[in-house]
Protein backbone atom coordinates (compact mmCIF):
# COMPACT_ATOMS: atom_id res chain seq x y z
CA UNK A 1 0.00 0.00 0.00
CA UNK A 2 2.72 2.78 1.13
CA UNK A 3 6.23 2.91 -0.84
CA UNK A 4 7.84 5.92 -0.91
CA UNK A 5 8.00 5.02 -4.60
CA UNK A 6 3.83 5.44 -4.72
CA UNK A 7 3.68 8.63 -2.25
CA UNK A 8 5.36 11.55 -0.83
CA UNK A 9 4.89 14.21 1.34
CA UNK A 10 2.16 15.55 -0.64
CA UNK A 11 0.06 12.89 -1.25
CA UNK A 12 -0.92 12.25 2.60
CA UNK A 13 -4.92 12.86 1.99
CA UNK A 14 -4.64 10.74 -1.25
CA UNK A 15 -3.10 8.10 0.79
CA UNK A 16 -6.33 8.18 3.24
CA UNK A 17 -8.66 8.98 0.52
CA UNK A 18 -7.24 5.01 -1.13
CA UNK A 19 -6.93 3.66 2.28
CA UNK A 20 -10.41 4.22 3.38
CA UNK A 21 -11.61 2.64 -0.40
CA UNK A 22 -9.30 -0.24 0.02
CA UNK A 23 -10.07 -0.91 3.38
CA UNK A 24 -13.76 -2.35 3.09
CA UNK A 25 -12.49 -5.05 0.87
CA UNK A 26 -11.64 -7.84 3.76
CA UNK A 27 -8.47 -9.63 1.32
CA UNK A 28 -6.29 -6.02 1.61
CA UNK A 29 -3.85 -5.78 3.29
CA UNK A 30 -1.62 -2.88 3.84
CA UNK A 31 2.44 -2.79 3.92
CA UNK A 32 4.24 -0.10 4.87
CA UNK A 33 7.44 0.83 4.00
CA UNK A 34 8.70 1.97 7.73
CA UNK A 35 10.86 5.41 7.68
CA UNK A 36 11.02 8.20 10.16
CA UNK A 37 9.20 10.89 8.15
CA UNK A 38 6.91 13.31 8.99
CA UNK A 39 4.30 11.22 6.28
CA UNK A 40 4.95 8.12 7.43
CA UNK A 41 4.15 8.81 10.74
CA UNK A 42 1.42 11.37 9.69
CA UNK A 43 -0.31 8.17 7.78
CA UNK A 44 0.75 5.83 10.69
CA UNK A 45 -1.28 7.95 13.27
CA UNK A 46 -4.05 8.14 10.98
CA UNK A 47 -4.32 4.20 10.60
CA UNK A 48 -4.10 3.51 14.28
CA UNK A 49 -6.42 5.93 14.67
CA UNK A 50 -8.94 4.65 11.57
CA UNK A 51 -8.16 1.31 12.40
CA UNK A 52 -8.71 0.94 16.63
CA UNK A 53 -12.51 2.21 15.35
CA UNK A 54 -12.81 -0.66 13.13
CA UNK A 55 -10.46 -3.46 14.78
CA UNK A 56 -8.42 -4.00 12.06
CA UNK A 57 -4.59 -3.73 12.78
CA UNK A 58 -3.99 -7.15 11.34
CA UNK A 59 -4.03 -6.08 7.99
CA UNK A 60 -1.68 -3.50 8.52
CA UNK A 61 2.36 -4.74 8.12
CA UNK A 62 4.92 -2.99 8.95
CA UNK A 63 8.18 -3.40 6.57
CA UNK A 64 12.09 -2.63 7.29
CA UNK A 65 13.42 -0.75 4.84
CA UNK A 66 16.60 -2.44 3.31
CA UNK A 67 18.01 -4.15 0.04
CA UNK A 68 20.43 -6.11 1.77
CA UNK A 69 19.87 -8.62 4.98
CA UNK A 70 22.45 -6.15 6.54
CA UNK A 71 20.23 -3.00 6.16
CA UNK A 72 16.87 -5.03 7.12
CA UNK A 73 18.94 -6.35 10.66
CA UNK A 74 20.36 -2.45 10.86
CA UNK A 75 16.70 -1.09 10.22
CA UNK A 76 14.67 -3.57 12.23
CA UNK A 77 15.02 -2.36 15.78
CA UNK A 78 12.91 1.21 15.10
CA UNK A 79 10.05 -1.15 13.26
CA UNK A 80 9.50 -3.43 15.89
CA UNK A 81 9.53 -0.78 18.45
CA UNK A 82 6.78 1.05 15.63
CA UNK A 83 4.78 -1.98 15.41
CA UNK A 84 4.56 -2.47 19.52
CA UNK A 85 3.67 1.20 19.87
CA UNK A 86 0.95 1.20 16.79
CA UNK A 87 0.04 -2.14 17.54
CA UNK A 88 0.67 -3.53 13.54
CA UNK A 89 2.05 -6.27 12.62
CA UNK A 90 5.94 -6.91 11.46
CA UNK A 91 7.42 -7.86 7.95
CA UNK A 92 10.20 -9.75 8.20
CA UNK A 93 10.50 -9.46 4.12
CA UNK A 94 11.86 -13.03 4.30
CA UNK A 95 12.74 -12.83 -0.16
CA UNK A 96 15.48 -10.00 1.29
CA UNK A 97 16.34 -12.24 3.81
CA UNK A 98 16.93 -14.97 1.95
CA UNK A 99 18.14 -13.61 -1.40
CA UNK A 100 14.92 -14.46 -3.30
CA UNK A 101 15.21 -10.97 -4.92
């Protein structure tokens, strides 16, 4: 759902206008690229917030941003402390991992 390929800064109501669509079909799910930016969190706080109203958190992954199994081990320790404080779930991105890519 969220790569900062797809959005940016900018595109923070589009991102809730499309997440709000996509969330009443039940087989979404929604990955997140995680990354300390003001969007990122911006959309983060909105889906906790959307999503405790609805009871829906586990559809909503977390990723560690990373092309190497380096990076994702570097990268993971802000994501899992993300997904314990917005209560989403974690992508280990296992094809990284595991040089499926």
């Amino acid at each position: 759902m969220y790569s900062p390929k797809i959005f940016n800064g900018n595109d923070l109501d589009t991102a809730k206008e499309l997440t709000e669509k996509l969330s009443t079909i039940p087989n979404v799910y929604f990955k997140i690229v995680y990354e300390r930016t003001p969007f990122v969190l911006d959309y983060m706080n909105y889906l906790r917030d959307y999503h405790e109203s609805l009871i829906w958190q586990h559809r909503i992954w977390l990723m560690t941003e990373g092309t190497t199994r380096e990076k994702l081990i570097e990268n993971s320790h802000a994501v899992f402390d993300a997904c314990e404080k917005y209560k989403f779930n974690f992508s280990s991105r296992n094809h990284i991992i595991f040089g499926f890519v």
